[in-house]
N, C-alpha and C. Protein backbone atom coordinates (compact mmCIF):
# COMPACT_ATOMS: atom_id res chain seq x y z
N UNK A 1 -153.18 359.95 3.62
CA UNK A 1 -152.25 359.09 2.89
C UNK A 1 -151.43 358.31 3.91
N UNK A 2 -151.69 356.76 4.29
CA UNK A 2 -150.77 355.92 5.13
C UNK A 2 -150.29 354.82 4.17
N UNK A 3 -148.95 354.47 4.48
CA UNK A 3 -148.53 353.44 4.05
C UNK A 3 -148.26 352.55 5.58
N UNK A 4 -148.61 351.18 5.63
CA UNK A 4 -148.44 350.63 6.51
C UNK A 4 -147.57 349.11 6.33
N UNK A 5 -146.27 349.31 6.23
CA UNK A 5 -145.77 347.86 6.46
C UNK A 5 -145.56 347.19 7.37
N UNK A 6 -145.79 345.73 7.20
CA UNK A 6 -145.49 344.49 8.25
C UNK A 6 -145.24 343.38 7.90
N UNK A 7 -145.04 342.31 8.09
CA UNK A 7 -144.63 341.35 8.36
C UNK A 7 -142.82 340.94 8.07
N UNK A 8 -142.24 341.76 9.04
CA UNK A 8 -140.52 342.09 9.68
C UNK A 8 -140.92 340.69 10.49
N UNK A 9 -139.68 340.49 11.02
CA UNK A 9 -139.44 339.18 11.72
C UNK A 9 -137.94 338.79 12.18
N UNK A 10 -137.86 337.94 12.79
CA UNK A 10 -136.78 337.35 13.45
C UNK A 10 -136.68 336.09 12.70
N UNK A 11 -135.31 336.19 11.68
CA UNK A 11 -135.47 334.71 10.78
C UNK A 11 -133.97 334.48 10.84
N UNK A 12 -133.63 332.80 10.64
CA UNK A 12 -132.19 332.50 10.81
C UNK A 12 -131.84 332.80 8.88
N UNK A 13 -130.36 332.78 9.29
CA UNK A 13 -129.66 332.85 7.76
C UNK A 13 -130.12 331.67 6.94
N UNK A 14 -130.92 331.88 5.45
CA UNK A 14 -130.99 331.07 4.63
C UNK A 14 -132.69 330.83 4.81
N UNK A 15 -133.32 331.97 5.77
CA UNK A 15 -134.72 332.14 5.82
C UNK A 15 -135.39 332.86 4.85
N UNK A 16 -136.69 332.64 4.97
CA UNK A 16 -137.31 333.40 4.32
C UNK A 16 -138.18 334.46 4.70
N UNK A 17 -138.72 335.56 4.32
CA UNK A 17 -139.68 336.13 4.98
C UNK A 17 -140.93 337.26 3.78
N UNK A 18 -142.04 337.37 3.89
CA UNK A 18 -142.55 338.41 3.31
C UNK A 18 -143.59 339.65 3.55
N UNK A 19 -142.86 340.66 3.23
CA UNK A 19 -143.10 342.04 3.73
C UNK A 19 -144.19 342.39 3.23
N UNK A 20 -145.34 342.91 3.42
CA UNK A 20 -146.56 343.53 2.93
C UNK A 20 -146.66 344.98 3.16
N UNK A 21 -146.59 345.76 2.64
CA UNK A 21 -147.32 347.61 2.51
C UNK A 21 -148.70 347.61 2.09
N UNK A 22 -149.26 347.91 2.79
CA UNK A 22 -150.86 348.48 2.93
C UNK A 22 -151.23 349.62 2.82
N UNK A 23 -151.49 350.08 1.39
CA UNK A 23 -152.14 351.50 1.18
C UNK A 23 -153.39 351.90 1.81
N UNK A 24 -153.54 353.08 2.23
CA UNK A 24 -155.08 353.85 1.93
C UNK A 24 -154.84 355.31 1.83
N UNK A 25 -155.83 355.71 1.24
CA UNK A 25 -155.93 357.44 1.49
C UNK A 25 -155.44 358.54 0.24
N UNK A 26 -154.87 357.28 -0.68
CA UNK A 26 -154.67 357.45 -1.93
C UNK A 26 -155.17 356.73 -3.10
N UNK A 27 -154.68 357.08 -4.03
CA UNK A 27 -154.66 356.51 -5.81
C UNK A 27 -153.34 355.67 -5.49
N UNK A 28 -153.48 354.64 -5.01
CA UNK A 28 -152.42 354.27 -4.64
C UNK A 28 -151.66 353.71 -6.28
N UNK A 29 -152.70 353.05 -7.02
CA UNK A 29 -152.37 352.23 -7.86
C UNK A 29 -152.13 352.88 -9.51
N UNK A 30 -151.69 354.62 -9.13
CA UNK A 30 -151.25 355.54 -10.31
C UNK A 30 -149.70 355.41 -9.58
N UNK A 31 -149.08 354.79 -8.60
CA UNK A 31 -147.93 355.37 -8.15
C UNK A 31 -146.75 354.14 -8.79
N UNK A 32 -146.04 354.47 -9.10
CA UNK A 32 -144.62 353.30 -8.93
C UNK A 32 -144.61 352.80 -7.11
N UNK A 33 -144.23 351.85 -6.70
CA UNK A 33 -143.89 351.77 -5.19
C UNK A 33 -141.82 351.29 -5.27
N UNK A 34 -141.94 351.52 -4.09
CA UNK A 34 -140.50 351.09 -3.78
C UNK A 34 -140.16 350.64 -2.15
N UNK A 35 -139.00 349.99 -2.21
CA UNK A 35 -138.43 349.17 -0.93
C UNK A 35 -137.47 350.03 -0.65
N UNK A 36 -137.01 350.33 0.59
CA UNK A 36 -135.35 350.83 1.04
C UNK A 36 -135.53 350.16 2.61
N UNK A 37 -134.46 349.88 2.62
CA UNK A 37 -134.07 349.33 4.13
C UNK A 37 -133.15 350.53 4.43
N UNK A 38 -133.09 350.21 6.22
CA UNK A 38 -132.15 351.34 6.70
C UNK A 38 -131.31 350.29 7.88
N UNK A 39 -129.96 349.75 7.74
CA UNK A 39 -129.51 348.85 8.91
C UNK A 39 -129.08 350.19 9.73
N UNK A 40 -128.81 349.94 10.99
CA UNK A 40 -128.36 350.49 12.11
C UNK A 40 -126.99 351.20 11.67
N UNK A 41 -127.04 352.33 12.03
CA UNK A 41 -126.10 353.09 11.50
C UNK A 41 -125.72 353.67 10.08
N UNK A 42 -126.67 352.97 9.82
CA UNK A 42 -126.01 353.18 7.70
C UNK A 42 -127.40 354.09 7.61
N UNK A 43 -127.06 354.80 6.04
CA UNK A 43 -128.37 355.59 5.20
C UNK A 43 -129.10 354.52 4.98
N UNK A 44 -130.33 355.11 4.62
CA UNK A 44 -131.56 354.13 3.97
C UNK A 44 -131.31 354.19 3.07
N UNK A 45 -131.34 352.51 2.28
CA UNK A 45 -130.47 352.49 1.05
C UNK A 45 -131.86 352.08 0.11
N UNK A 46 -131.92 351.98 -1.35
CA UNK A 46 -132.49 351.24 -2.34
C UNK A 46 -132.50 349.93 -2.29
N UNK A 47 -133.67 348.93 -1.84
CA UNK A 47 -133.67 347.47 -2.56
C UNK A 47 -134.42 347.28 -3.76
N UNK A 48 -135.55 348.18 -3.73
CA UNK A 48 -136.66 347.01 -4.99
C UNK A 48 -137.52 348.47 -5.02
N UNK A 49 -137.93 348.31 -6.69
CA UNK A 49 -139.16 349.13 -7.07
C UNK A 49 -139.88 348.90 -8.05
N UNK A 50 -140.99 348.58 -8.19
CA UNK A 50 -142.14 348.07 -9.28
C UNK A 50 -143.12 349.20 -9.77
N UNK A 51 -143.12 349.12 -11.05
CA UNK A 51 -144.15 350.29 -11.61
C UNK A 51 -145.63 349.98 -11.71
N UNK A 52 -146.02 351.41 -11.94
CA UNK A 52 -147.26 351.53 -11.26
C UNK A 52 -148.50 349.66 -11.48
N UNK A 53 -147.96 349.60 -12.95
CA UNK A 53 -149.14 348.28 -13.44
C UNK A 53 -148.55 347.27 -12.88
N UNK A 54 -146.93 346.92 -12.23
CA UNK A 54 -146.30 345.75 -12.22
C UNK A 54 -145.50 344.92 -13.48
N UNK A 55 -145.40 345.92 -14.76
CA UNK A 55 -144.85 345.71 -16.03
C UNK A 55 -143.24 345.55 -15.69
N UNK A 56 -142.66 346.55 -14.87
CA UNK A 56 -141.09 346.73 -14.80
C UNK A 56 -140.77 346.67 -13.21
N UNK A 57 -139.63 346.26 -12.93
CA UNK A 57 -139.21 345.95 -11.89
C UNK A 57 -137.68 346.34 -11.28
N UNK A 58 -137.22 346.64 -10.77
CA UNK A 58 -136.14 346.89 -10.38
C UNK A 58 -135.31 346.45 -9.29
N UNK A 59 -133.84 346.41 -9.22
CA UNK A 59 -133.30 346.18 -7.56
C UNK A 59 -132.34 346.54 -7.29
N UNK A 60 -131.68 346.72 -5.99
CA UNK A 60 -130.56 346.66 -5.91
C UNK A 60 -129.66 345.58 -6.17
N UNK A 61 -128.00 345.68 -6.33
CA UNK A 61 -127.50 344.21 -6.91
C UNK A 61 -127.02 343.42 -5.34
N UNK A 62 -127.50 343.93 -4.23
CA UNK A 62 -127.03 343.31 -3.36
C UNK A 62 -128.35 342.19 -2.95
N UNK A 63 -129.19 342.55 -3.63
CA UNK A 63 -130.39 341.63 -3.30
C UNK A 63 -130.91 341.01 -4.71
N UNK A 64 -130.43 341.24 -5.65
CA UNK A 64 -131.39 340.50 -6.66
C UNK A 64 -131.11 339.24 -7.10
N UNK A 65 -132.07 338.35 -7.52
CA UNK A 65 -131.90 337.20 -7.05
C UNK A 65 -132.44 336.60 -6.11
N UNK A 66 -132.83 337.15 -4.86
CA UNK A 66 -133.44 336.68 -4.01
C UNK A 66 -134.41 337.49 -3.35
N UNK A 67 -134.42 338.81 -3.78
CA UNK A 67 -135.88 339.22 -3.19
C UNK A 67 -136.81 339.63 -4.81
N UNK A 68 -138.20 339.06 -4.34
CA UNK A 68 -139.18 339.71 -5.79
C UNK A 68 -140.19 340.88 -5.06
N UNK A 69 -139.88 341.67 -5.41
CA UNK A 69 -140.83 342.70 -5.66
C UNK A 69 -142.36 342.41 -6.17
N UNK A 70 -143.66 342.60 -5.59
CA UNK A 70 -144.53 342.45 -6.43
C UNK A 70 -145.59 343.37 -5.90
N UNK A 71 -146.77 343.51 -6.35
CA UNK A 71 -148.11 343.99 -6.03
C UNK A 71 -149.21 343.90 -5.91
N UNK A 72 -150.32 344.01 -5.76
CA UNK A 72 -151.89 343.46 -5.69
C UNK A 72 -152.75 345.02 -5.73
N UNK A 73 -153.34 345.37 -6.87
CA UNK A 73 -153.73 347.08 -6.96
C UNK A 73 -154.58 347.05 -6.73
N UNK A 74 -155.32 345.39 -6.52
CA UNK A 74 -156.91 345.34 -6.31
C UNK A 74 -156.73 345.36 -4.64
N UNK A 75 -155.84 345.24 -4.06
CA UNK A 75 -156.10 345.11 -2.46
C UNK A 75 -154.91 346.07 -2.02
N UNK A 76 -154.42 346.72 -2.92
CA UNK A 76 -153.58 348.27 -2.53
C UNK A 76 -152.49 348.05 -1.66
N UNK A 77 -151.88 346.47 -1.98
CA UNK A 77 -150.76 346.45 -1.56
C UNK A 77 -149.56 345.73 -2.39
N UNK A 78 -148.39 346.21 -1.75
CA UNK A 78 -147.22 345.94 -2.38
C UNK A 78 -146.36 344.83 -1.57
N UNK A 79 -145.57 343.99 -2.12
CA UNK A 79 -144.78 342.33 -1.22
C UNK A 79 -143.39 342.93 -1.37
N UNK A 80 -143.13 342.39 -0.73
CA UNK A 80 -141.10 342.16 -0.87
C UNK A 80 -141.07 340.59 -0.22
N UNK A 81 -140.89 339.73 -1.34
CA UNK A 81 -140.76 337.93 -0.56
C UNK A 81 -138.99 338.12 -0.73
N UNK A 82 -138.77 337.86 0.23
CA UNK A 82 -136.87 337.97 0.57
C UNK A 82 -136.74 336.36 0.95
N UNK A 83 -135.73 335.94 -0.13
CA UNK A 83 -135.61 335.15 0.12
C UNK A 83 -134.01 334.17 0.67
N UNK A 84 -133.75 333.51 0.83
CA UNK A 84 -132.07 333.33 1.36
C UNK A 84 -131.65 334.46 1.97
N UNK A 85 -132.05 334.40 3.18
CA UNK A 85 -131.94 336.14 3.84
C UNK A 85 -130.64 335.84 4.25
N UNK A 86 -129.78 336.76 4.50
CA UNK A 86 -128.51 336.80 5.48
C UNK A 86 -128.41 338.06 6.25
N UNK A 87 -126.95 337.86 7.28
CA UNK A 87 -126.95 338.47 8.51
C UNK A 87 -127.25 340.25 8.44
N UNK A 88 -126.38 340.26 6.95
CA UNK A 88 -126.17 341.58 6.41
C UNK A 88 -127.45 342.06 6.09
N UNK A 89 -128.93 341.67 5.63
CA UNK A 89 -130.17 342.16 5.73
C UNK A 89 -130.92 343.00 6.77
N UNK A 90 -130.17 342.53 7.95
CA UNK A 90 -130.86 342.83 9.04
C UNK A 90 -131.25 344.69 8.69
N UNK A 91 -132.14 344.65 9.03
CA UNK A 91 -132.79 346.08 8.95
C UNK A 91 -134.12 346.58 9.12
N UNK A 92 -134.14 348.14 9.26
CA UNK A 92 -135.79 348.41 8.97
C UNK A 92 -136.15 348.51 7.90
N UNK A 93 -137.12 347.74 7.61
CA UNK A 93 -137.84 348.07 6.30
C UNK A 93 -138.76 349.07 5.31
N UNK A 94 -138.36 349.88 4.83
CA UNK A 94 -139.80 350.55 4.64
C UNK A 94 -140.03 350.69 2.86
N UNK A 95 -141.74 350.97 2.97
CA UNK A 95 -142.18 351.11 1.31
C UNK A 95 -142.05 352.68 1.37
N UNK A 96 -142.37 352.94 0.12
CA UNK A 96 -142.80 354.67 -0.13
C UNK A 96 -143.13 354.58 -1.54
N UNK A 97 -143.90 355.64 -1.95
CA UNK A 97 -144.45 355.98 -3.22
C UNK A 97 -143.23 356.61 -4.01
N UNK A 98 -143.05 355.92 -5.07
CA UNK A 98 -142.19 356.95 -6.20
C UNK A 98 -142.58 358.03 -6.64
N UNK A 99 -141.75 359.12 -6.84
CA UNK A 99 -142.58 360.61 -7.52
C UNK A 99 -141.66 360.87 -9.12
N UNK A 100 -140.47 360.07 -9.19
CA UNK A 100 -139.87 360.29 -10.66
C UNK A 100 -138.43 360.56 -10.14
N UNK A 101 -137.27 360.76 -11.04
CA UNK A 101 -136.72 360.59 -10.90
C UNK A 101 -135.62 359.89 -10.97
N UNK A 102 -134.31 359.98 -10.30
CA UNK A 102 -133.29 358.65 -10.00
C UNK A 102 -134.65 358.05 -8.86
N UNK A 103 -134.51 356.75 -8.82
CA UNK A 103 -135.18 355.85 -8.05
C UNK A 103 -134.68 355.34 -7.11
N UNK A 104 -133.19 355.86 -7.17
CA UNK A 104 -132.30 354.94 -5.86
C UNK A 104 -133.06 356.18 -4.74
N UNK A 105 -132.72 357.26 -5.21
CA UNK A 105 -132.54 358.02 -4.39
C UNK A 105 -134.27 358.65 -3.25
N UNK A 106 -133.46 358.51 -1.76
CA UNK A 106 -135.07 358.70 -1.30
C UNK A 106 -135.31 360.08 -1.26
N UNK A 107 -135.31 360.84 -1.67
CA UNK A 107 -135.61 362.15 -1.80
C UNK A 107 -136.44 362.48 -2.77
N UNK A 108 -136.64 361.38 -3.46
CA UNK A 108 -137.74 361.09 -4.95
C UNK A 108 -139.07 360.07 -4.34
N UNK A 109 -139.11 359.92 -3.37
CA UNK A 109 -140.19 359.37 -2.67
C UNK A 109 -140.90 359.96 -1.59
N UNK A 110 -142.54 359.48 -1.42
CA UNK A 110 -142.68 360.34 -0.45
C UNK A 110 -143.98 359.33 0.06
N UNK A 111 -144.41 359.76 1.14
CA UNK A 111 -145.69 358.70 1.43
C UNK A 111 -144.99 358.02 2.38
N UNK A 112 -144.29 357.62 3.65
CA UNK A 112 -143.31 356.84 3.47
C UNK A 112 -144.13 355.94 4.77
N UNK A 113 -143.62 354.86 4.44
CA UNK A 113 -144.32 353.96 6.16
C UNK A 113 -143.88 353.94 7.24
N UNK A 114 -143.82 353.34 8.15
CA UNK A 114 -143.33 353.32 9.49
C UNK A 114 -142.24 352.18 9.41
N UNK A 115 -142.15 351.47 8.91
CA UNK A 115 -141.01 350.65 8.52
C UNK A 115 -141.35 349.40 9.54
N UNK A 116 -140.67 348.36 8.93
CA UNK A 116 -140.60 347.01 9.70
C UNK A 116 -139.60 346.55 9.99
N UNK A 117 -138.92 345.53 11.22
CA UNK A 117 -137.63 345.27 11.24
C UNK A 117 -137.42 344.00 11.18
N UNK A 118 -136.24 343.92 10.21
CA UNK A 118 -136.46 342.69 9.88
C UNK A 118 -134.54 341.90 10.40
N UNK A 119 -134.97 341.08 11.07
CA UNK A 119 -133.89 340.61 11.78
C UNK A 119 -132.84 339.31 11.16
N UNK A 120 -132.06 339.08 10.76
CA UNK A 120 -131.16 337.92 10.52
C UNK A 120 -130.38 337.24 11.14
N UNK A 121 -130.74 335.92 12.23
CA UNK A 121 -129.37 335.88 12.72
C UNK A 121 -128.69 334.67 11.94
N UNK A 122 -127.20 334.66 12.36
CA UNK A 122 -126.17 333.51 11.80
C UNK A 122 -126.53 331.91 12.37
């Protein structure tokens, strides 16, 4: 079971960027997926989570609005398009599989990727 995200980057404020997670090794496409970033120093927090078909969607309120959550079950991966990024984004990124639960919380996820970093400057 790997989750593999990428495409983190170095983007100015009011950029755009989009994140890809790459399943294998699972049923990937029985799982809910989800987003949490972790900035430097802070917990890994909740941004975005989409259910298993892509029917329901979720976010945090510090990002919604500008990032969409989406998926592709035929190519076993999951997007985060972030968009109007700012300084306060800066972070690592990572996906993980939902198992139920509160959804903020990462202790209800598991599978988790190696994370991407995704940079903002002013």
């Amino acid at each position: 079971v790997q989750l593999q995200a990428s495409g983190g980057g170095l983007v100015q404020a009011g950029g755009s960027l989009r994140l890809s997670c790459a399943a294998s090794g699972y049923t990937y496409g029985t799982y809910d997926m989800g987003w949490f970033r972790q900035a430097p120093g802070k917990e890994r927090e909740f941004v975005a989570r989409i259910t298993w078909n892509g029917g329901n969607r979720y976010y945090a309120h510090s990002i919604e609005g500008r990032f969409t959550i989406s998926r592709d079950n035929s190519e076993n991966t999951v997007y985060l398009q972030m968009n109007s990024l700012k300084p306060e984004d800066t972070a690592v990124y990572y996906c993980a599989a939902f198992m139920g639960g509160n959804y903020y919380d990462t202790k209800n996820y598991n599978y988790w990727g190696q994370g991407t970093l995704v940079t903002v400057s002013s």
